[in-house]
C-alpha atoms as a PDB file:
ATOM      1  CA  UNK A   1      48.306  61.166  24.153  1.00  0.00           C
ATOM      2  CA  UNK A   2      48.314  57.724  25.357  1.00  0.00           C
ATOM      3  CA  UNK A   3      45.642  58.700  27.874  1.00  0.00           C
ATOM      4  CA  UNK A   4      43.753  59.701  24.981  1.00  0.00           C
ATOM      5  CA  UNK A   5      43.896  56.471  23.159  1.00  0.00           C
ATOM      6  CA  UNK A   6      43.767  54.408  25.993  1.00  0.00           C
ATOM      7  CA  UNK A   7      40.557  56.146  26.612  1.00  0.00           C
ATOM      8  CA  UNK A   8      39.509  55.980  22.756  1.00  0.00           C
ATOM      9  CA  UNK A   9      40.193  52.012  23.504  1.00  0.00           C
ATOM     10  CA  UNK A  10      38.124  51.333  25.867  1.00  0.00           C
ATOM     11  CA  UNK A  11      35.192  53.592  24.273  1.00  0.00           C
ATOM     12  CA  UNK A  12      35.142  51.577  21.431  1.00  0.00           C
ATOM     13  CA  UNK A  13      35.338  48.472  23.424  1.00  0.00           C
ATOM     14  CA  UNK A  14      32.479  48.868  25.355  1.00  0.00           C
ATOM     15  CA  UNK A  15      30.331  50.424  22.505  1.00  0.00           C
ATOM     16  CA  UNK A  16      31.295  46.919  20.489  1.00  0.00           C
ATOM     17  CA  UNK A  17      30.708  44.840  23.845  1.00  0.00           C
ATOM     18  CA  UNK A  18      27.223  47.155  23.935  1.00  0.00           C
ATOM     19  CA  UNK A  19      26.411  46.282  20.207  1.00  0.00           C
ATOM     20  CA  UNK A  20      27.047  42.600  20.568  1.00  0.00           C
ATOM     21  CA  UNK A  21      24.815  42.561  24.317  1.00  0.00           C
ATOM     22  CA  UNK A  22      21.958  44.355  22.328  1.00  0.00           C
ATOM     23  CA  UNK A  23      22.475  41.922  19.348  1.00  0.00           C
ATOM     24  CA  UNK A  24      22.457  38.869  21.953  1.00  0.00           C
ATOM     25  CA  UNK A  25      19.361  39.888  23.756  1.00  0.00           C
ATOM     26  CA  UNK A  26      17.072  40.608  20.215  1.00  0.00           C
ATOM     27  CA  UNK A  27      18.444  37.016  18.931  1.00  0.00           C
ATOM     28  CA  UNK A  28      17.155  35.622  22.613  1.00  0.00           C
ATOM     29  CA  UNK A  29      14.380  37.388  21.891  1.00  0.00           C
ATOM     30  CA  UNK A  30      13.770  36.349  18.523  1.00  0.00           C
ATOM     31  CA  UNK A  31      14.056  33.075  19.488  1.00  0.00           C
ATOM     32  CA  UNK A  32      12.045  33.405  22.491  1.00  0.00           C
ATOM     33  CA  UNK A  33       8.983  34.707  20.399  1.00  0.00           C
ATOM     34  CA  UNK A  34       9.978  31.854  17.300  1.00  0.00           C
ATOM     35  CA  UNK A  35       9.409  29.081  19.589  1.00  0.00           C
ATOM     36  CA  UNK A  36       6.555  30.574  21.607  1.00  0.00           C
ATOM     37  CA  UNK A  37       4.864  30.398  17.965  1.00  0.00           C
ATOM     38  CA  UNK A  38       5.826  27.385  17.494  1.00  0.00           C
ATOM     39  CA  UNK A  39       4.497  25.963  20.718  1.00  0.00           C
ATOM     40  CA  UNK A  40       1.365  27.866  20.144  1.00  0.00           C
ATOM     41  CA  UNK A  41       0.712  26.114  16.770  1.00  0.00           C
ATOM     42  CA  UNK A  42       1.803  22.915  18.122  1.00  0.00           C
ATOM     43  CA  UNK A  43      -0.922  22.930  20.613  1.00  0.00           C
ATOM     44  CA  UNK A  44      -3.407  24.369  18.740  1.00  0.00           C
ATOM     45  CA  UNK A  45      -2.818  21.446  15.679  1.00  0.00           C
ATOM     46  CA  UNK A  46      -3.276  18.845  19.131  1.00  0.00           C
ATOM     47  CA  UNK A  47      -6.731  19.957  19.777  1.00  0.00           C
ATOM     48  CA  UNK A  48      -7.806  18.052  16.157  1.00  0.00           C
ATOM     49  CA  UNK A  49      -5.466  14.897  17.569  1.00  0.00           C
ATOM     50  CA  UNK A  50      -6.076  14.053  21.117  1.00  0.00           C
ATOM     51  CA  UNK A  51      -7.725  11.221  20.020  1.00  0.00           C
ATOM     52  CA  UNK A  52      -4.952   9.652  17.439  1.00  0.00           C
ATOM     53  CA  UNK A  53      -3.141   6.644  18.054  1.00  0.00           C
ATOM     54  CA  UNK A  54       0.150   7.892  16.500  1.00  0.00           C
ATOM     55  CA  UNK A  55       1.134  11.276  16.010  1.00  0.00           C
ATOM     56  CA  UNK A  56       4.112  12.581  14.143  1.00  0.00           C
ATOM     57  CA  UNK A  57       4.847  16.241  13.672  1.00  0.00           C
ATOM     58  CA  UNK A  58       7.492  17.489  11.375  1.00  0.00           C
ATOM     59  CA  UNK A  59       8.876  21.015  10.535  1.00  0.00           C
ATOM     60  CA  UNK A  60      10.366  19.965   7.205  1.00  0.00           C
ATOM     61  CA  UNK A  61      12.007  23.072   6.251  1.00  0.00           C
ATOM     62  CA  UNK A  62      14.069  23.385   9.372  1.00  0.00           C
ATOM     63  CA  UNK A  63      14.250  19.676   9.562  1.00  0.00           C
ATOM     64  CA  UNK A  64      12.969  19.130  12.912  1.00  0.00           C
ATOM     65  CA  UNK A  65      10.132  16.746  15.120  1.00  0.00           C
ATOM     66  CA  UNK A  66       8.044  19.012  16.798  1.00  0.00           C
ATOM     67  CA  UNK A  67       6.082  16.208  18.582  1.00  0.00           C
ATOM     68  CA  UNK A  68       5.454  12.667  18.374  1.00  0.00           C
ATOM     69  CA  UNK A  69       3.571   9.951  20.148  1.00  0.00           C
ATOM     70  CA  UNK A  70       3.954   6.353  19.566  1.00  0.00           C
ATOM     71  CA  UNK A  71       5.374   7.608  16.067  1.00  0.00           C
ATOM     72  CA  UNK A  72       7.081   4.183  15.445  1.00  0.00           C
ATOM     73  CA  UNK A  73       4.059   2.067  16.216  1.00  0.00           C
ATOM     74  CA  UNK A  74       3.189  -0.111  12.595  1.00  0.00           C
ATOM     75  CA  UNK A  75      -0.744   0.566  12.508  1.00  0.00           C
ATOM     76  CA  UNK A  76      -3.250   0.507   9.721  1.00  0.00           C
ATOM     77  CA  UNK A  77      -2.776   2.817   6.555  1.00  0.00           C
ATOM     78  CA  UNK A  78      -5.898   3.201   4.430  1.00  0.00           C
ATOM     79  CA  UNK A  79      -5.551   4.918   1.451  1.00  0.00           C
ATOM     80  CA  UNK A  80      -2.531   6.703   2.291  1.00  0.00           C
ATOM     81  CA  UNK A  81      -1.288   3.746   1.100  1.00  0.00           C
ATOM     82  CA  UNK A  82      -2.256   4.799  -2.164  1.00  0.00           C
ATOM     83  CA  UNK A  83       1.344   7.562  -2.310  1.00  0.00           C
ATOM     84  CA  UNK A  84       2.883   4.578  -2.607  1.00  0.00           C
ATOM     85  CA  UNK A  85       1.290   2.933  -5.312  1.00  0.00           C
ATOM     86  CA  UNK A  86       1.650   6.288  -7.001  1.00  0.00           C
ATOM     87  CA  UNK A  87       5.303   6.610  -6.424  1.00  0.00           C
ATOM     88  CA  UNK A  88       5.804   2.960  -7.286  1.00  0.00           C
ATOM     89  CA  UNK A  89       4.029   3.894 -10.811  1.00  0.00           C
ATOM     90  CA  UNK A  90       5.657   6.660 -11.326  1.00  0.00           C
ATOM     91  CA  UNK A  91       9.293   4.821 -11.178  1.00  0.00           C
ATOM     92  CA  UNK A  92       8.247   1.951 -13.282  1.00  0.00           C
ATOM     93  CA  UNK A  93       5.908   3.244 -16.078  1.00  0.00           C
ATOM     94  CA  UNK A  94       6.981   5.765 -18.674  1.00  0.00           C
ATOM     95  CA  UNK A  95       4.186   8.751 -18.979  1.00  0.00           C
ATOM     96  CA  UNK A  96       2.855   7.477 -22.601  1.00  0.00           C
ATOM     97  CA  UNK A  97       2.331   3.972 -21.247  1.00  0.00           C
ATOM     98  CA  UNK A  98      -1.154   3.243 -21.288  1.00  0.00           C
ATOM     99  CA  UNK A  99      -3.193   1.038 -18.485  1.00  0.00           C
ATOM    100  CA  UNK A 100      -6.531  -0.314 -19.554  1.00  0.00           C
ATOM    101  CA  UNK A 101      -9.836  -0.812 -16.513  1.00  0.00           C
ATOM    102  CA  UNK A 102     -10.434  -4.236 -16.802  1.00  0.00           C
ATOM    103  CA  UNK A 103     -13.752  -6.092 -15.332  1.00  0.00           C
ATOM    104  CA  UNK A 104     -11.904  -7.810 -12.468  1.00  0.00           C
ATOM    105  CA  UNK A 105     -10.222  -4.224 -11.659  1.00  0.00           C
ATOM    106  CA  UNK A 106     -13.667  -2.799 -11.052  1.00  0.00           C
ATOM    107  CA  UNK A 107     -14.867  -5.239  -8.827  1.00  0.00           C
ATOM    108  CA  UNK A 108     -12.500  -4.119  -5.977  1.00  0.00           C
ATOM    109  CA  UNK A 109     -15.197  -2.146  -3.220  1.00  0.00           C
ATOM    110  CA  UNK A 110     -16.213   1.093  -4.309  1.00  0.00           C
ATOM    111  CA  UNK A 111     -17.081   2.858  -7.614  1.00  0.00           C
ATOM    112  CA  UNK A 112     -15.693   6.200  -9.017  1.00  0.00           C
ATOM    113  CA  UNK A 113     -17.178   5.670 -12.645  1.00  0.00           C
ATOM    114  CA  UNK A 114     -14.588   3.849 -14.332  1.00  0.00           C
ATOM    115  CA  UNK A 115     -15.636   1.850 -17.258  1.00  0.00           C
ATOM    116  CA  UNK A 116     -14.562  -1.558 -18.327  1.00  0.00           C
ATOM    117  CA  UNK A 117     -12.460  -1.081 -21.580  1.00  0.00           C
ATOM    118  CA  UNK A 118     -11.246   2.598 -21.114  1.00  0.00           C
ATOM    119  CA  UNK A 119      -7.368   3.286 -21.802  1.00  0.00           C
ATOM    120  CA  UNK A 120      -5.685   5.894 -19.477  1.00  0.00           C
ATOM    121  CA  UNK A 121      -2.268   7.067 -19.786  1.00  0.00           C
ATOM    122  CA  UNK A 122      -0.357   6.859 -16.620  1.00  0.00           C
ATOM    123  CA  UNK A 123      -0.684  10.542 -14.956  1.00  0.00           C
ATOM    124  CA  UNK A 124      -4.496  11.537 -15.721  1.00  0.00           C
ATOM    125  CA  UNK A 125      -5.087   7.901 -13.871  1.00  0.00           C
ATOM    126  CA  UNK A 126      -2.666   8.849 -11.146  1.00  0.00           C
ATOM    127  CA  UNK A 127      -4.305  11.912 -10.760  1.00  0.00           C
ATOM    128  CA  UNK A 128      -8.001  10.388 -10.464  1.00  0.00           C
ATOM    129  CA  UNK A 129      -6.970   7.989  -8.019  1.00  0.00           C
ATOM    130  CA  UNK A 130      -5.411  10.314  -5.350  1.00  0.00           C
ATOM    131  CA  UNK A 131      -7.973  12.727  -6.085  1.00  0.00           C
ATOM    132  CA  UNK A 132     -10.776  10.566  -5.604  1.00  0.00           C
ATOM    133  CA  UNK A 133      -8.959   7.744  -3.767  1.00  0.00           C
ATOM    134  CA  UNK A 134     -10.423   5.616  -6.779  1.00  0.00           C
ATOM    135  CA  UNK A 135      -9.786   1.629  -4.982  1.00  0.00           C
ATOM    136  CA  UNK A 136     -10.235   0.617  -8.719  1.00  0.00           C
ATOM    137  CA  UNK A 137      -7.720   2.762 -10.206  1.00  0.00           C
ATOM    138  CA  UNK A 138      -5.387   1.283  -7.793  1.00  0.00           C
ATOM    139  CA  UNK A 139      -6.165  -2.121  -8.560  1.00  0.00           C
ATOM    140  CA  UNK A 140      -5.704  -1.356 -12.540  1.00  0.00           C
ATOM    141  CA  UNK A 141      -2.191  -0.250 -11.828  1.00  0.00           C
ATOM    142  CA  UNK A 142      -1.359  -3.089 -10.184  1.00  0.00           C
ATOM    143  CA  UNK A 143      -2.651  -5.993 -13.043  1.00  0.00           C
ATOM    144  CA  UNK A 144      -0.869  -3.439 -15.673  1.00  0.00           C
ATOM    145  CA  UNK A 145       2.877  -4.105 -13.628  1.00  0.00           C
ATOM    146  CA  UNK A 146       3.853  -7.550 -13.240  1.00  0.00           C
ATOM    147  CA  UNK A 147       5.076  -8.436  -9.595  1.00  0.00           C
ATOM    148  CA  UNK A 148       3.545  -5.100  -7.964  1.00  0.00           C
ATOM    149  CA  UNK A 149       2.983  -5.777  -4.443  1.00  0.00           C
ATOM    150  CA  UNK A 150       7.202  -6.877  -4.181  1.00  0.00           C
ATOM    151  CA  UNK A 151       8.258  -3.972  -6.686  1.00  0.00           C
ATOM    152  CA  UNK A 152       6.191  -1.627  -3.989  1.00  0.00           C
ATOM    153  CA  UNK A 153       7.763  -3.102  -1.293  1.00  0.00           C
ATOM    154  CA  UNK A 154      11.054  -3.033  -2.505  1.00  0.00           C
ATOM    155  CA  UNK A 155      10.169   0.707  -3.215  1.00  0.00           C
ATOM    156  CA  UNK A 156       9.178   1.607   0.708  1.00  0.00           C
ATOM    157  CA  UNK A 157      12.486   0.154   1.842  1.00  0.00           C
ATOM    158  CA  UNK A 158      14.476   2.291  -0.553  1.00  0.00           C
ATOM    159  CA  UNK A 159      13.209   5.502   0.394  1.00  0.00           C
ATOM    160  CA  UNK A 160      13.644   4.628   4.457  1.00  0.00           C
ATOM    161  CA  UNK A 161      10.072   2.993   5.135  1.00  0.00           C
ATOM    162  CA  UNK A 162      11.412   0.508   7.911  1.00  0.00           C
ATOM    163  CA  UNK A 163       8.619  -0.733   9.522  1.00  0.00           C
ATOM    164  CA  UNK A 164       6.312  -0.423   6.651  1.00  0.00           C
ATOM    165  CA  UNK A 165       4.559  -3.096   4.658  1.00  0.00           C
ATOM    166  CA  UNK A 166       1.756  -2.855   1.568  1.00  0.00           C
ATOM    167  CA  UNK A 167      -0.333  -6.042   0.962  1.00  0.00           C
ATOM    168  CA  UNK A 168      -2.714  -4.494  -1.920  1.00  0.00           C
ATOM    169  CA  UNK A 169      -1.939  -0.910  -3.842  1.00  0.00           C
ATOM    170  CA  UNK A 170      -5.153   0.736  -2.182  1.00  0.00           C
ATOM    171  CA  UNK A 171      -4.723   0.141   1.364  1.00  0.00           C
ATOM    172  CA  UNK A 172      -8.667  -1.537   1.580  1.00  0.00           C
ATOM    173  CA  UNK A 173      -8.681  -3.729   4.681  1.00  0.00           C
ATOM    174  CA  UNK A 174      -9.743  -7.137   3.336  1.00  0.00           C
ATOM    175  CA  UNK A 175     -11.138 -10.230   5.363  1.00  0.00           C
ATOM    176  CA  UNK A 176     -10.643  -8.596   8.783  1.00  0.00           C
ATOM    177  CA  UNK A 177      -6.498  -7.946   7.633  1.00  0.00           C
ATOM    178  CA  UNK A 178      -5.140  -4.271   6.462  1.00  0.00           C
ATOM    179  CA  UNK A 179      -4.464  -3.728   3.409  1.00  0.00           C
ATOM    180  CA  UNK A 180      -0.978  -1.981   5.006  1.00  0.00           C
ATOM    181  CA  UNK A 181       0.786  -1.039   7.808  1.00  0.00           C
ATOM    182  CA  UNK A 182       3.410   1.134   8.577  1.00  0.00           C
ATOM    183  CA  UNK A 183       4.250   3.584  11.072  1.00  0.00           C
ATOM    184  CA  UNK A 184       3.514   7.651  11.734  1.00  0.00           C
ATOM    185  CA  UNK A 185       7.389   8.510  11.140  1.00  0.00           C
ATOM    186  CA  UNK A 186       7.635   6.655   8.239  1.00  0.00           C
ATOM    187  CA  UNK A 187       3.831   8.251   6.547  1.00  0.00           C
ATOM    188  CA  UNK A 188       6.216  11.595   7.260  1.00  0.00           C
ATOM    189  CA  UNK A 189       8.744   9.527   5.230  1.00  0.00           C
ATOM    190  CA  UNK A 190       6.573   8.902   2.144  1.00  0.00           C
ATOM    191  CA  UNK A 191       4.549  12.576   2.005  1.00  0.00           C
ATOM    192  CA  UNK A 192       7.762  14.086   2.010  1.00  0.00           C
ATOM    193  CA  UNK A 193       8.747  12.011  -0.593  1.00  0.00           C
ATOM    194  CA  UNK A 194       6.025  12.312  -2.553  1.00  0.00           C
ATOM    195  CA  UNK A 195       6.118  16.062  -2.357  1.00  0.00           C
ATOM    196  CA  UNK A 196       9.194  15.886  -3.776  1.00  0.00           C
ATOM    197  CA  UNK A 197       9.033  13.488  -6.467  1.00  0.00           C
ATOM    198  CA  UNK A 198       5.179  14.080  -8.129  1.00  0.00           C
ATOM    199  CA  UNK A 199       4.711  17.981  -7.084  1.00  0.00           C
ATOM    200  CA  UNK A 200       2.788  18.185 -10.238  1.00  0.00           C
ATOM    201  CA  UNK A 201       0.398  15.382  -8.916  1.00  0.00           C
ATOM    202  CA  UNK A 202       0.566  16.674  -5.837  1.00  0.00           C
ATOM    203  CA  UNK A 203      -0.703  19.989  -6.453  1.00  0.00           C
ATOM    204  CA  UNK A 204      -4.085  18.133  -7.436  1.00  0.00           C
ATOM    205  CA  UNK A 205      -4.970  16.599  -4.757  1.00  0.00           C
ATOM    206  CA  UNK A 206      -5.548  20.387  -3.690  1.00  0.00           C
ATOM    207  CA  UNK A 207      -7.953  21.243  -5.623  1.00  0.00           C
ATOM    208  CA  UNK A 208     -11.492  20.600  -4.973  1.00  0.00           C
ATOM    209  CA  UNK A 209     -12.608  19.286  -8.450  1.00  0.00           C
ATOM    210  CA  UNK A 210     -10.874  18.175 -11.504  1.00  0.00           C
ATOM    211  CA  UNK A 211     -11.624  16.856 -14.694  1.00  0.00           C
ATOM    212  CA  UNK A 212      -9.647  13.572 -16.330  1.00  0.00           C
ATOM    213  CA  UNK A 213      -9.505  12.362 -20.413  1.00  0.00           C
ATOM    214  CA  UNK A 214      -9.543   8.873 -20.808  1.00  0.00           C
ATOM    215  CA  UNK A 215     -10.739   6.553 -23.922  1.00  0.00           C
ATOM    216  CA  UNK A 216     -13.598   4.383 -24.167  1.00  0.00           C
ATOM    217  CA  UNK A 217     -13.440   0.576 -25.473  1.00  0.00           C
ATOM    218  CA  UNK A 218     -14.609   2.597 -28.532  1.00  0.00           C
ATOM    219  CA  UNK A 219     -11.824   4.569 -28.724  1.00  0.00           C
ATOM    220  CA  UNK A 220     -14.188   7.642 -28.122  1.00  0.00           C
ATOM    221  CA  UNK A 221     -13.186  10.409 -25.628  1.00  0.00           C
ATOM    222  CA  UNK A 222     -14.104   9.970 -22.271  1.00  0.00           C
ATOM    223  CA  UNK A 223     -14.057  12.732 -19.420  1.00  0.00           C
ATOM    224  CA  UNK A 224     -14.411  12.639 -15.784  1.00  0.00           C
ATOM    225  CA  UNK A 225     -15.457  15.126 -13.479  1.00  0.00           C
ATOM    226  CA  UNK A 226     -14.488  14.320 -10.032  1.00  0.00           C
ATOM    227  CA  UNK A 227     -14.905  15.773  -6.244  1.00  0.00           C
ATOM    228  CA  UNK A 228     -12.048  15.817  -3.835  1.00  0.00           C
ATOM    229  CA  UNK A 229     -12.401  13.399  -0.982  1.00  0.00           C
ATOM    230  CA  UNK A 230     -10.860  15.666   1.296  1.00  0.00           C
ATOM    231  CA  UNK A 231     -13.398  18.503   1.480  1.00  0.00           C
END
């Protein structure tokens, strides 16, 4: 009888050691093939970025740099810059608060068809100007909040932009100077930010045309129809 058991035993043994070698080897495997994927996409997203300066690649839902190159160098932002005006916004104005295009607004470089006089509310005109990366839109946020370059500033260190710095809300490079600079870690920084605090804004910068209300120095209804930058 013990024989019996003993022998029992050690069946059971090795078909659990069996199981848990066979269970082993497929998670190995798994793994194997996850991160050949993931090398595959890497290097297939690198053949659009050989020529970048800085390059910072994050898998956000497992929380993990897939690549980076000079990813902490402080370089020129352009209108990315722009996230941040919208975030900045977004903490400081209340949705009915309205912002009105004034003359001097409008003569910042470039022209999305803005009109002197019109009233926006605060998210149709948030909308427009990371839709169309409207420079003038930009500029009217920042003559409707008092102090906006320091209250933007303030606003990059809170959320982790270290070596970050705005010197106008739309990122234009003025008189040979950027209009910001900031680093490719920290750009990861703000998206994923922004993602998370204006999804609903986010979602239209997807789309590749979109139509805004504002209201004329008349007080008549005024809509624009606008193209995506980003074809």
């Amino acid at each position: 009888t013990k024989l019996i058991i003993s022998i029992a035993v050690l069946i059971v043994l090795g078909s659990f050691t069996l199981i848990a070698s066979r269970h082993k080897l497929a998670t190995m495997q798994k793994d194997y093939q996850s991160e050949r994927q993931e090398q595959e996409a890497i290097a297939s997203f690198f053949n659009t970025t050989d020529n970048a300066k800085a390059v910072y690649v994050y898998d956000a839902t497992n929380k993990k740099v897939l690549y980076e190159r000079n990813a902490e160098t402080p370089l020129p932002l352009a209108s990315v810059t722009k996230l941040a005006t919208a975030l900045t916004v977004n903490s400081t104005f209340t949705p009915d608060q309205t912002i009105t295009i004034s003359d001097k607004a409008l003569a910042v470089e470039g022209d999305n068809g803005l009109l002197a006089g019109e009233v926006w509310k605060r998210d149709p005109l948030l909308g427009f100007m990371l839709v169309i990366s409207s420079n003038d839109a930009a500029s009217a946020f920042k003559e409707a909040i008092p102090n906006f370059m320091d209250t933007m500033n303030a606003y990059a260190k809170q959320i982790g932009l270290e070596h970050t710095t705005f010197y106008n809300p739309s990122g234009l490079d003025t008189g040979g100077k950027p209009g910001a600079i900031g680093t490719a870690k920290d750009m990861s920084t703000l998206i994923l930010h922004f993602l998370d605090t204006m999804p609903e804004i986010a979602a239209q910068t997807t789309l590749p045309q979109n139509s805004y209300t504002a209201r004329t120095a008349q007080d008549r209804e005024k809509v624009h129809t606008i193209s995506n930058t980003n074809d």
